[in-house]
Protein backbone atom coordinates (compact mmCIF):
# COMPACT_ATOMS: atom_id res chain seq x y z
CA UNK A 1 0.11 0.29 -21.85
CA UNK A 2 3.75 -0.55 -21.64
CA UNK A 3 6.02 -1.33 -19.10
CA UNK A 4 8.23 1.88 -20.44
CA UNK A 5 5.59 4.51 -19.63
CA UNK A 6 4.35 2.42 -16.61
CA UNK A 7 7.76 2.73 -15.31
CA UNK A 8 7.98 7.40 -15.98
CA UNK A 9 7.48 9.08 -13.04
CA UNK A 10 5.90 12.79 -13.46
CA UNK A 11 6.12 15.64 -11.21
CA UNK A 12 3.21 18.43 -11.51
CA UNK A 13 3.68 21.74 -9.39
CA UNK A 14 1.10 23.92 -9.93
CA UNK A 15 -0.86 26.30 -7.05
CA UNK A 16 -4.22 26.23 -9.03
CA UNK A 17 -6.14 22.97 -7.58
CA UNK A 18 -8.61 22.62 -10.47
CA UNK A 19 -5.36 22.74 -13.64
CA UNK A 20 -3.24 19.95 -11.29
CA UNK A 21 -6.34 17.59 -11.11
CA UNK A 22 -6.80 17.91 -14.92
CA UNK A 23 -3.38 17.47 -15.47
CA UNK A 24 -2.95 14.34 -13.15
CA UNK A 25 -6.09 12.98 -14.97
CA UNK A 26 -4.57 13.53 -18.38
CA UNK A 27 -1.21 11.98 -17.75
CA UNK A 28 -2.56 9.10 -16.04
CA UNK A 29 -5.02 8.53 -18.19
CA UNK A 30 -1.28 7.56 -20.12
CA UNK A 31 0.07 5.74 -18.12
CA UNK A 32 1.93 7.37 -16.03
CA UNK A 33 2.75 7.52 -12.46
CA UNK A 34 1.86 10.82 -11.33
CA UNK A 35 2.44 13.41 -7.86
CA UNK A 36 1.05 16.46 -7.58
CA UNK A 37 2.52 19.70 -5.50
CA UNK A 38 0.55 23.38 -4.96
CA UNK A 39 4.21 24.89 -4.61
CA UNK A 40 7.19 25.79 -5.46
CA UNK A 41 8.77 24.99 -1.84
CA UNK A 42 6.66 21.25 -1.92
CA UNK A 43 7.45 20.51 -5.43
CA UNK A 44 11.07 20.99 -4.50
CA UNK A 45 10.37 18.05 -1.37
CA UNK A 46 8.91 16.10 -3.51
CA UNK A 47 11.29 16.27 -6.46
CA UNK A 48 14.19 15.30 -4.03
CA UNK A 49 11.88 12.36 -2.56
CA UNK A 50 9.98 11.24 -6.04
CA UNK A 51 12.92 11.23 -8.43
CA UNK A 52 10.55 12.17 -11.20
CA UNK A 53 12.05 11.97 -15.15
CA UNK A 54 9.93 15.05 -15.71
CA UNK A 55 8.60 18.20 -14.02
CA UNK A 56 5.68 20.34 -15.62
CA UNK A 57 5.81 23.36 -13.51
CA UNK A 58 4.00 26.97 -14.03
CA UNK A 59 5.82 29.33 -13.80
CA UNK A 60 3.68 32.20 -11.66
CA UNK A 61 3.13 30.98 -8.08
CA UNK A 62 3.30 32.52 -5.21
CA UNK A 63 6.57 31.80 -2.87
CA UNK A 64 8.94 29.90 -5.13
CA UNK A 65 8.04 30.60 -8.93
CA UNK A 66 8.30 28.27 -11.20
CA UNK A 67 11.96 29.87 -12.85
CA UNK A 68 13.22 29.30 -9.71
CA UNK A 69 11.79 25.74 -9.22
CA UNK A 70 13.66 25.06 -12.61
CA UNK A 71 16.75 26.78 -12.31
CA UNK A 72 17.01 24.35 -9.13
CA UNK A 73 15.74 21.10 -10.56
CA UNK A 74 18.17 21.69 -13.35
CA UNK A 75 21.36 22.28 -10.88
CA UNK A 76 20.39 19.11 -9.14
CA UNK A 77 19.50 16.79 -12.05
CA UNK A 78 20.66 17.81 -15.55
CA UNK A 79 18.67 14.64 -16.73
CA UNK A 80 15.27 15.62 -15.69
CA UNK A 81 13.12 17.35 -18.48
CA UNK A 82 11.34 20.70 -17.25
CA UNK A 83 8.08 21.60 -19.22
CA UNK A 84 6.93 24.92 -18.33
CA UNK A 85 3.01 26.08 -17.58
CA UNK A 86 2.32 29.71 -18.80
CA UNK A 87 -0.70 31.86 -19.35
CA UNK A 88 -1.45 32.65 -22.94
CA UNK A 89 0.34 35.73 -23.95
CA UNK A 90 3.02 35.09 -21.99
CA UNK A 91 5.23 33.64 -24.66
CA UNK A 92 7.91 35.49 -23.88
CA UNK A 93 8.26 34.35 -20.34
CA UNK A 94 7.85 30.61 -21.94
CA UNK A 95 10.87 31.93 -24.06
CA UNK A 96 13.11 32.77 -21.55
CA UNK A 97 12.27 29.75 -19.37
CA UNK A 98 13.39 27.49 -22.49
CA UNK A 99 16.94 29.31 -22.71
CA UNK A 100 17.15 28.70 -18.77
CA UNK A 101 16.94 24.59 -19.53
CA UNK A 102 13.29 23.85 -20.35
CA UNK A 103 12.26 21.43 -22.89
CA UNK A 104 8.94 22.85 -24.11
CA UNK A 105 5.97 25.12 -22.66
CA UNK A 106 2.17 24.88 -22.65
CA UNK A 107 -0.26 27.68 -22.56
CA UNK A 108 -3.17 27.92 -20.36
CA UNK A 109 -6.03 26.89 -21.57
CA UNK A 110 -4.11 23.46 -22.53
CA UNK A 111 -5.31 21.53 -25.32
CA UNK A 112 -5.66 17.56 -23.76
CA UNK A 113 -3.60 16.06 -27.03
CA UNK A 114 -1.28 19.00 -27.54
CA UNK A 115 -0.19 18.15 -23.60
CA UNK A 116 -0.13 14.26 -23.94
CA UNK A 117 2.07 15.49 -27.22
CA UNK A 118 4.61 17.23 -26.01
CA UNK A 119 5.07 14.95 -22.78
CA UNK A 120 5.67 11.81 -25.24
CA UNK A 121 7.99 14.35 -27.32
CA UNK A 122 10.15 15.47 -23.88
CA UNK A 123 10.26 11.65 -22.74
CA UNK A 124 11.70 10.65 -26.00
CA UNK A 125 14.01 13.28 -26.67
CA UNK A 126 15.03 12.54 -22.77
CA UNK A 127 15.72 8.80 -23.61
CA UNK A 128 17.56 9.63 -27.22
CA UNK A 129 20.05 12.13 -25.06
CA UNK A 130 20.68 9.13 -22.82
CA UNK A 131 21.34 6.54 -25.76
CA UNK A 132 23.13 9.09 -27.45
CA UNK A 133 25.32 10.08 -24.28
CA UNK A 134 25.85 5.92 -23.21
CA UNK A 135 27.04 5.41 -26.92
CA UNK A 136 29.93 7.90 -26.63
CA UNK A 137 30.84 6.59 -23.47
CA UNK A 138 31.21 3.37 -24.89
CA UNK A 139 32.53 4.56 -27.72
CA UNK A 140 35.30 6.24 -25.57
CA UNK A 141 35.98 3.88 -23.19
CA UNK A 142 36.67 1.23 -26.51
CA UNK A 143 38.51 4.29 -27.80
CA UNK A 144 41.84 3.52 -25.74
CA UNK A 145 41.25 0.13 -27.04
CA UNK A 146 41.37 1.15 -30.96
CA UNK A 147 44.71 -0.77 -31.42
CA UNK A 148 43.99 -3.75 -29.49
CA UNK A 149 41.77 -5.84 -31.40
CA UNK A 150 40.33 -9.00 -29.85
CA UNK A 151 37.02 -11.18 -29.10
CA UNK A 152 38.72 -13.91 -27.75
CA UNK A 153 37.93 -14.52 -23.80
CA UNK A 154 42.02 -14.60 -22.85
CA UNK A 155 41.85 -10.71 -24.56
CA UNK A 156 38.59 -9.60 -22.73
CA UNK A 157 40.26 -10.41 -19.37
CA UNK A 158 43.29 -8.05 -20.44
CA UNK A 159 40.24 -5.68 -20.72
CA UNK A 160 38.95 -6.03 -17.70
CA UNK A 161 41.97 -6.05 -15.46
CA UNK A 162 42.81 -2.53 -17.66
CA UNK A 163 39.70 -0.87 -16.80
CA UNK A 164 39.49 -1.63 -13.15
CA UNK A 165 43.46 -0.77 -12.84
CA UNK A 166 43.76 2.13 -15.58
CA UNK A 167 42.83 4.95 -13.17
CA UNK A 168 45.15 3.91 -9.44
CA UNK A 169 48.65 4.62 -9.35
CA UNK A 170 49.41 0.94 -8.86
CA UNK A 171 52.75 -0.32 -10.49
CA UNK A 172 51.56 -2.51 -13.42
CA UNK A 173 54.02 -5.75 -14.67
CA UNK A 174 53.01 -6.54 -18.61
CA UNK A 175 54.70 -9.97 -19.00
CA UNK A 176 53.95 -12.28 -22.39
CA UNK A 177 56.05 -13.37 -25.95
CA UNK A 178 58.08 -11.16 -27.42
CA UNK A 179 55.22 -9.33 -30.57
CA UNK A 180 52.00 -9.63 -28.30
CA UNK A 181 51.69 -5.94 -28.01
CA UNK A 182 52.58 -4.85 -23.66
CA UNK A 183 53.57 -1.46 -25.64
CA UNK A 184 49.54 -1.02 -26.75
CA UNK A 185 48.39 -2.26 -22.80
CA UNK A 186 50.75 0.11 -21.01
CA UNK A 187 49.20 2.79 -23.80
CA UNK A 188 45.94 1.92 -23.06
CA UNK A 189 46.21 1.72 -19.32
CA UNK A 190 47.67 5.19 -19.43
CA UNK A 191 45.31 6.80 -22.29
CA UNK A 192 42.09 5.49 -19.35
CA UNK A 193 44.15 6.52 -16.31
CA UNK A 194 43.17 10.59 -15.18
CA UNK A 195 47.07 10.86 -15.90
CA UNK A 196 46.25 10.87 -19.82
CA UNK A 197 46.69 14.61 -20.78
CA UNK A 198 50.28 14.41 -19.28
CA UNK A 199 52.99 12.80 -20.57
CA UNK A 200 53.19 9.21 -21.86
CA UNK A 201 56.89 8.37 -21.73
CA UNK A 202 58.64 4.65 -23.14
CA UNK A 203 62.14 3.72 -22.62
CA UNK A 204 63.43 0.19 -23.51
CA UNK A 205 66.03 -1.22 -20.87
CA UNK A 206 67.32 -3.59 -23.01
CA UNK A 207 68.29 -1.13 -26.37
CA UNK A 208 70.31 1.43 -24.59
CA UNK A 209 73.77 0.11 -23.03
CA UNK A 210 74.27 -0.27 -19.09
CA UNK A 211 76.66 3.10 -19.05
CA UNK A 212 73.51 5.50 -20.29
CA UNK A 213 70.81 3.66 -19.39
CA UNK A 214 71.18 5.45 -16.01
CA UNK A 215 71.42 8.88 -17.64
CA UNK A 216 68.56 8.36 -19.78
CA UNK A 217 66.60 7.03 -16.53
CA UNK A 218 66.97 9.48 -14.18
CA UNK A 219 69.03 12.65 -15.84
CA UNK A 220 72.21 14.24 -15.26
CA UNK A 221 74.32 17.07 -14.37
CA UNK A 222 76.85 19.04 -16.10
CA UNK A 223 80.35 17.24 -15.73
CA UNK A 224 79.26 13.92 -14.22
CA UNK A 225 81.01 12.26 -16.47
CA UNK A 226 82.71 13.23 -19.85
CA UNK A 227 80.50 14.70 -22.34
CA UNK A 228 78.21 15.59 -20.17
CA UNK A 229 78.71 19.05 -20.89
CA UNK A 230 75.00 20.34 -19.67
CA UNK A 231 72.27 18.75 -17.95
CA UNK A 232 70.05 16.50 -18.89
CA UNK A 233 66.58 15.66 -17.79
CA UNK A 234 65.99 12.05 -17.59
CA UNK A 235 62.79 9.70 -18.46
CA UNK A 236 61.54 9.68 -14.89
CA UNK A 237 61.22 13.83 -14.69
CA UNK A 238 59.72 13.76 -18.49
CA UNK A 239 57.19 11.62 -17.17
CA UNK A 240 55.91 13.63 -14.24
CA UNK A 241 52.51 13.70 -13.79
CA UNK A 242 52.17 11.00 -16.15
CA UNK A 243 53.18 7.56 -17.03
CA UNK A 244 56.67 5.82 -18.09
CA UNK A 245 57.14 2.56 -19.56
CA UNK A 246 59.80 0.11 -18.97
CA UNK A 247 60.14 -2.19 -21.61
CA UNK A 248 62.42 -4.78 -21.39
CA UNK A 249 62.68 -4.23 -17.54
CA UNK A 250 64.07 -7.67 -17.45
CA UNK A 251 67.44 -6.59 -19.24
CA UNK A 252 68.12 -3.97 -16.14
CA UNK A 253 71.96 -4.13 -14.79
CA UNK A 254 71.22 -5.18 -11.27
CA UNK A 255 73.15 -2.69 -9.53
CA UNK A 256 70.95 -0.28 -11.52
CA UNK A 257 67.78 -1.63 -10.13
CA UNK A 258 68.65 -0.72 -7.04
CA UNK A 259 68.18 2.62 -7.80
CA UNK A 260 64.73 2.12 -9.62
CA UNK A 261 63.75 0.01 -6.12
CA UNK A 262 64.16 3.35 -4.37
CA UNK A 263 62.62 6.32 -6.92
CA UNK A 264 59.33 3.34 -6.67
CA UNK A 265 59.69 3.53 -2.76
CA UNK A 266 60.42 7.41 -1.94
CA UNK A 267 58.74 8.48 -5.13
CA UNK A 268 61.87 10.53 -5.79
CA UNK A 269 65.26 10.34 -8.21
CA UNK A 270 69.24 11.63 -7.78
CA UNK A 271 70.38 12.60 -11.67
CA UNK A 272 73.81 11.01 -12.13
CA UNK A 273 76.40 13.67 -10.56
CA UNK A 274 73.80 15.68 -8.80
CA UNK A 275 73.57 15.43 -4.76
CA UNK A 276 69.87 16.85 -4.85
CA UNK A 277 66.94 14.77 -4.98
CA UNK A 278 64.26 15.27 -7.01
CA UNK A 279 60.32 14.17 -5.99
CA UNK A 280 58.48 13.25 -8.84
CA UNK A 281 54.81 11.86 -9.12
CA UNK A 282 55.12 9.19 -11.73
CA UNK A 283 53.10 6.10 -12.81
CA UNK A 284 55.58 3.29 -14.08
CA UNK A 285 54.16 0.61 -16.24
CA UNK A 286 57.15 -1.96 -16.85
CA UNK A 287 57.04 -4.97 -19.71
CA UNK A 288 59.28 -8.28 -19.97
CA UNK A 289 59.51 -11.21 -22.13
CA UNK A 290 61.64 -12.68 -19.95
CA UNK A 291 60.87 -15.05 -16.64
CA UNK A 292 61.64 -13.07 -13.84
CA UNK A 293 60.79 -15.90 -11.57
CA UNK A 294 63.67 -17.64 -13.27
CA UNK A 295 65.77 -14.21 -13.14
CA UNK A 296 65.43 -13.98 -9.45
CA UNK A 297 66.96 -17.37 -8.91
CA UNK A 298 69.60 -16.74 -10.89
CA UNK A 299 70.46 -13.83 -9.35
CA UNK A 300 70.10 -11.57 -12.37
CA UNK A 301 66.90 -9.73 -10.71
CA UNK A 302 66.01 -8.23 -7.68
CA UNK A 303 63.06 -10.15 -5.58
CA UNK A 304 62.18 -6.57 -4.00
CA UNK A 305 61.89 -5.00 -7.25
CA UNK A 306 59.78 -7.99 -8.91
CA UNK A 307 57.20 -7.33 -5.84
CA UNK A 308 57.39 -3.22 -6.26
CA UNK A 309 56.75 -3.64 -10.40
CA UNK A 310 54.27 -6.37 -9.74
CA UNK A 311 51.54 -5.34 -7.87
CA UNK A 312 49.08 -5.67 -10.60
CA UNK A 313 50.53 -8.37 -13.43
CA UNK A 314 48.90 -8.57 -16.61
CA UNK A 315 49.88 -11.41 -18.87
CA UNK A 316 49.11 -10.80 -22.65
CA UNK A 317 48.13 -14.46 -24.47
CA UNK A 318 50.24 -15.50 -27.30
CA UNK A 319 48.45 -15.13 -30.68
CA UNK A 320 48.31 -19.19 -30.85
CA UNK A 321 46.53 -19.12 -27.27
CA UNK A 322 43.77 -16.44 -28.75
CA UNK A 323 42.97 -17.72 -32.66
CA UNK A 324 39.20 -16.57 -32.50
CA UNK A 325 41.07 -13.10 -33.09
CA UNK A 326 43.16 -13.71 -35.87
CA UNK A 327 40.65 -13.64 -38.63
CA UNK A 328 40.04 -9.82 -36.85
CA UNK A 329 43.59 -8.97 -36.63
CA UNK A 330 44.55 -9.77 -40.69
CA UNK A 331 41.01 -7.63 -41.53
CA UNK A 332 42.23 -4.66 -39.14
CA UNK A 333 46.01 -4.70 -40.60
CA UNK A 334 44.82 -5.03 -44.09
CA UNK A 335 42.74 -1.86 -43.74
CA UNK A 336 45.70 0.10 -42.06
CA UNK A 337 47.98 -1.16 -44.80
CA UNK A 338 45.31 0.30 -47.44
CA UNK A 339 43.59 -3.30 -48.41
CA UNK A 340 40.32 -2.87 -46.78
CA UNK A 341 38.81 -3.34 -50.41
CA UNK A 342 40.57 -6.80 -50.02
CA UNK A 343 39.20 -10.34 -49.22
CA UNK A 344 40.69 -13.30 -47.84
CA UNK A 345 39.02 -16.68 -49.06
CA UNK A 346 37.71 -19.06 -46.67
CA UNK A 347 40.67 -21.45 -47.21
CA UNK A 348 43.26 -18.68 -46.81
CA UNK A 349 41.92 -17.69 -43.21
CA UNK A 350 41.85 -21.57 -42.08
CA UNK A 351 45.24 -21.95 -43.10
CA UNK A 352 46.44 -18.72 -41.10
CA UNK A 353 44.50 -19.54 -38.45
CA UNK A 354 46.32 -23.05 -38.39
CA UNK A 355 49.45 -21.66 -37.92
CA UNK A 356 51.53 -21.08 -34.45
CA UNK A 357 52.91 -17.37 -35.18
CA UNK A 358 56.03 -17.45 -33.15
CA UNK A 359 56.76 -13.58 -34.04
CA UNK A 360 52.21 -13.21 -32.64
CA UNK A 361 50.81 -9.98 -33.50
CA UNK A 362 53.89 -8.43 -35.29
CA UNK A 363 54.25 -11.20 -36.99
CA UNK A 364 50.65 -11.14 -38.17
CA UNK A 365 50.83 -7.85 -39.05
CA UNK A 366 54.07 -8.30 -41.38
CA UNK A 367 52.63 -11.19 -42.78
CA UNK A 368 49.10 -9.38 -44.00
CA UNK A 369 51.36 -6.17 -45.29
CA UNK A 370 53.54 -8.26 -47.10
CA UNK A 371 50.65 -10.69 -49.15
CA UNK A 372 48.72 -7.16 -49.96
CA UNK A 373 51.54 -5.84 -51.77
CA UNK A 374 52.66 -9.52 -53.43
CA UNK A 375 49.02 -10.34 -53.80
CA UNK A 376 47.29 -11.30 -57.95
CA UNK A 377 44.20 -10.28 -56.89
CA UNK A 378 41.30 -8.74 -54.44
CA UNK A 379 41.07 -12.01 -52.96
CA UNK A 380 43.96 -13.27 -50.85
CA UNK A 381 43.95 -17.17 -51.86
CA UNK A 382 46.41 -20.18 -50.04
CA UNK A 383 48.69 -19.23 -52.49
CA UNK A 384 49.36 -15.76 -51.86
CA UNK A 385 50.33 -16.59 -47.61
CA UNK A 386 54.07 -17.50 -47.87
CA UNK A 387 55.54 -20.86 -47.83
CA UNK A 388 56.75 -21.17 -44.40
CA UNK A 389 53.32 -20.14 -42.84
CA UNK A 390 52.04 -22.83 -45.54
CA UNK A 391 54.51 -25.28 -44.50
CA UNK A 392 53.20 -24.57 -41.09
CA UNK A 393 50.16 -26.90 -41.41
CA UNK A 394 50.70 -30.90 -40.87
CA UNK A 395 49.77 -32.47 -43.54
CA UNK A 396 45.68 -33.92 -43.18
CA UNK A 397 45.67 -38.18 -42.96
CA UNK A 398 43.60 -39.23 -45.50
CA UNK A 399 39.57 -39.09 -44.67
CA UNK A 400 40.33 -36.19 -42.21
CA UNK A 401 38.39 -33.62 -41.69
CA UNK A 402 40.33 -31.13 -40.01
CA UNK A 403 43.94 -30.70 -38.96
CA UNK A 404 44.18 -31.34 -34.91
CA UNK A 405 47.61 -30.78 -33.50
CA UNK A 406 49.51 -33.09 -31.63
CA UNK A 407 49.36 -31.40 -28.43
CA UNK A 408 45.57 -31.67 -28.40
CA UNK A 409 42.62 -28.64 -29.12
CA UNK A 410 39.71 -27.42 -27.70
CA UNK A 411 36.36 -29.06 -28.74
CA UNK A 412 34.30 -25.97 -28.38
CA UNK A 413 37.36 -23.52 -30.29
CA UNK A 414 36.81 -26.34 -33.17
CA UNK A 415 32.92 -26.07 -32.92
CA UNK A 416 33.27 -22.35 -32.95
CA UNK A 417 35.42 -22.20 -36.35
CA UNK A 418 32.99 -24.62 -38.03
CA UNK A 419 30.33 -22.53 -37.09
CA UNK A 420 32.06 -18.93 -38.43
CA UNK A 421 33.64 -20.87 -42.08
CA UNK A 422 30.40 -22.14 -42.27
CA UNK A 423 28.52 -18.49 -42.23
CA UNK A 424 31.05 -17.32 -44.17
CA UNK A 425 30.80 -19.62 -46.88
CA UNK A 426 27.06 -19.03 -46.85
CA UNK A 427 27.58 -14.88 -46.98
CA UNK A 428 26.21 -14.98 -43.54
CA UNK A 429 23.01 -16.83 -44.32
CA UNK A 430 21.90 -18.58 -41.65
CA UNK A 431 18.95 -20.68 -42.97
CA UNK A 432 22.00 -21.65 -45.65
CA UNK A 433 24.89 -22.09 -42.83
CA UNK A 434 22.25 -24.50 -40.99
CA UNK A 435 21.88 -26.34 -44.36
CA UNK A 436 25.39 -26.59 -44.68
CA UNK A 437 25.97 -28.01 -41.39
CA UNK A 438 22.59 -30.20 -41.37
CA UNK A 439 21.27 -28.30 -38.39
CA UNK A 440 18.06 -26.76 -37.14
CA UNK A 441 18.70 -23.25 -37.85
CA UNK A 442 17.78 -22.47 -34.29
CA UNK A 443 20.71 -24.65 -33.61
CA UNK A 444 22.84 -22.59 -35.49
CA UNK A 445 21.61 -19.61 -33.66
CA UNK A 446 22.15 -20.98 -30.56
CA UNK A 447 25.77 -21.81 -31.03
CA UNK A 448 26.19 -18.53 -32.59
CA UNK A 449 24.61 -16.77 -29.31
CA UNK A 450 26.65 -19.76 -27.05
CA UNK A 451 30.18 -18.60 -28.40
CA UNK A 452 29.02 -14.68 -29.14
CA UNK A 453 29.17 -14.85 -32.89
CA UNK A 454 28.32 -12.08 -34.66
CA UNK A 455 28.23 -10.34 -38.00
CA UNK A 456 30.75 -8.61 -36.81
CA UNK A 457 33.32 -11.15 -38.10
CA UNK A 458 32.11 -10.82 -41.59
CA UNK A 459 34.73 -9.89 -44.41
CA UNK A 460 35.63 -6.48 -44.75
């Protein structure tokens, strides 16, 4: 007997002593853990008490019948699989209790198998609906996530701070290198948020100059200033009932983040020339390369306005701080940049991965779009990476094995990239990957499980 059917509660409601005693015995006799009710009204009391996965109910009993017993179970627990007791002949009672949300009926007299049957059937078909309904969920919830690709443990934090921030209307500061992709976070935070069928709105403070940056911000009127020869609605009121994103926040003129200080604070804006406010109910997600720390002592940034924009920070990695996830980024931006028939060799991936990418993920990206159109071949090979990422590498002393650099590297990020090259070399073979690295193979397996490698970093 297994622990699965051990664990399935069943609910029988039937008024007719003799059929709920035969039917206990039969679906015990499978393992099942069984309660019996004579009514409608008790099988309701115990439903709510029990917490059965299924019901098998008939349908003709005095008080509350057995449509109404479903119709109710149903309304309460969409989950729970009804199967529906009827007296032969009355098939079209059976009918109409399928099309109200039962799984299956049984005629009276019952055959013993043809019950145990359609029981296991239900139960399945219960647990595939719940697989099936868990996979899109995931699938969704990693759907907002579709342009941020990483493994690495510095990127699964950025996931987890997005998920348990995504749906408040806390202020959210995106600080990291200039190329590590805040634009993609503040996307993400806003495509989980319940603000995602209204407007997502960007604005970067440092490409627009200081005399229409507050125009753009917050709108204007007609005649504020010349050419403004009819209003204009700014970011802020574009963005209501969504999210905007300041990128660049750092570049602000300080006198104008005084006025971003107080449409934070009173949740409300003045258009340039207008002497009406306007309330707004807007999410801001702002984005800086810059230290603001540093800013703030300077004078070039406002201390209040740091705290406002920072309430939750999120600080993206630099592509040299997460290299488990470059071998996934150059796979992911070949296939957008239509190479996903194309491999990179072994020695080509090593040699990326040795290098610091000052320009990170755009970088990357410009760097894998580039080789697949200059490329001789399917296989990307040393040769076809360009000489400066090349020239990247310090030369190896000789009798070295690998290429440490001089500011020192992490034993178990070196273990880890041993242990991939080596299952890639192999095609993913891991009695041949053990060979190759003159290990147990259930000492490969457990570094692979140790450092969560999977076949999922296998070549495209």
């Amino acid at each position: 007997m297994s622990e699965e059917i051990k664990s399935v509660r069943v609910l029988i409601v039937d008024d007719d002593v003799s059929l709920r005693r035969v039917l206990e015995y039969n679906l015990q006799e499978e393992g099942y853990e069984v309660l019996t009710a004579g009514s409608g009204e008790e099988g309701l009391r115990c439903f709510e008490d029990f917490a059965p996965a299924l019901v098998v109910t008939d349908l003709k009993m005095p008080g509350m019948g057995g449509f109404q017993l479903l119709k109710t179970v149903k309304e309460r627990s969409p989950d729970t699989v009804v199967i529906v007791i009827t007296a032969f002949g009355a098939v079209e009672a059976a009918v109409e209790a399928m099309k109200s949300g039962a799984y299956d009926f049984i005629t009276k007299p019952f055959n013993r198998d043809a019950l145990k049957l359609t029981v296991r059937k239900a139960l399945h078909m219960q647990g595939l609906s719940r697989e099936n309904r868990r996979l899109k969920e995931e699938l969704s919830s990693r759907e907002e996530y579709r342009s941020i690709i990483g493994i690495s443990r510095p990127m699964e934090e950025v996931f987890r701070v997005i998920d348990r921030v995504a749906d408040t209307d806390a202020t959210v500061l995106i600080t990291g290198e200039s190329g590590t992709g805040k634009e993609l976070v503040s996307r993400a935070i806003h495509a989980k948020s319940s603000r995602c069928a209204a407007p997502f709105v960007a604005i970067n403070c440092a490409a627009i100059p200081r005399d229409l940056l507050e125009s753009e911000l917050f709108g204007h009127v007609k005649g504020a200033f010349t050419g403004a020869v009819r209003d204009k609605t700014g970011k802020f009121q574009q963005a209501d009932g969504g999210t905007l994103f300041l990128d660049e926040v750092g570049e602000m003129p300080v006198d104008l983040q005084s006025k971003l200080l107080r449409a934070l604070q009173e949740k409300e804006i003045e258009p340039v020339g207008g002497g009406n406010t306007v309330k707004l109910d807007v999410r801001v997600v702002a984005a800086t390369n810059a230290d603001l720390e540093e800013a703030i002592s300077n004078g070039n940034f406002r201390e209040d306005l740091f705290y406002r924009l920072s309430v939750i920070p999120i600080h993206l990695p630099a592509l040299r701080e997460r290299k488990d996830d470059i071998p996934l980024l150059i796979r992911h931006f070949a296939a957008k940049h239509d190479g996903a028939s194309v491999s990179f060799s072994p020695e080509a991936l090593a040699v990326m991965a040795a290098y610091d990418w000052p320009g990170n993920v755009r970088e990357l990206e410009n760097t894998v779009e580039r080789m697949l159109i200059m490329r001789n071949g399917d296989t990307i090979i040393v040769d076809d990476i360009p000489e400066k990422i090349r020239r990247g590498r310090q030369p190896r002393r000789e009798g070295q094995v690998v290429n440490l650099p001089d500011e020192g590297y992490s034993l178990e990020q070196l273990e880890r990239e041993i242990v991939v090259e080596a299952l890639e070399r192999s095609g993913w073979n891991q009695s041949s990957a053990a060979r190759f690295l003159r290990i147990p193979r259930h000492t490969l397996i457990y570094r692979m499980e140790k450092y969560g490698i999977t076949p999922l970093e296998r070549k495209k």
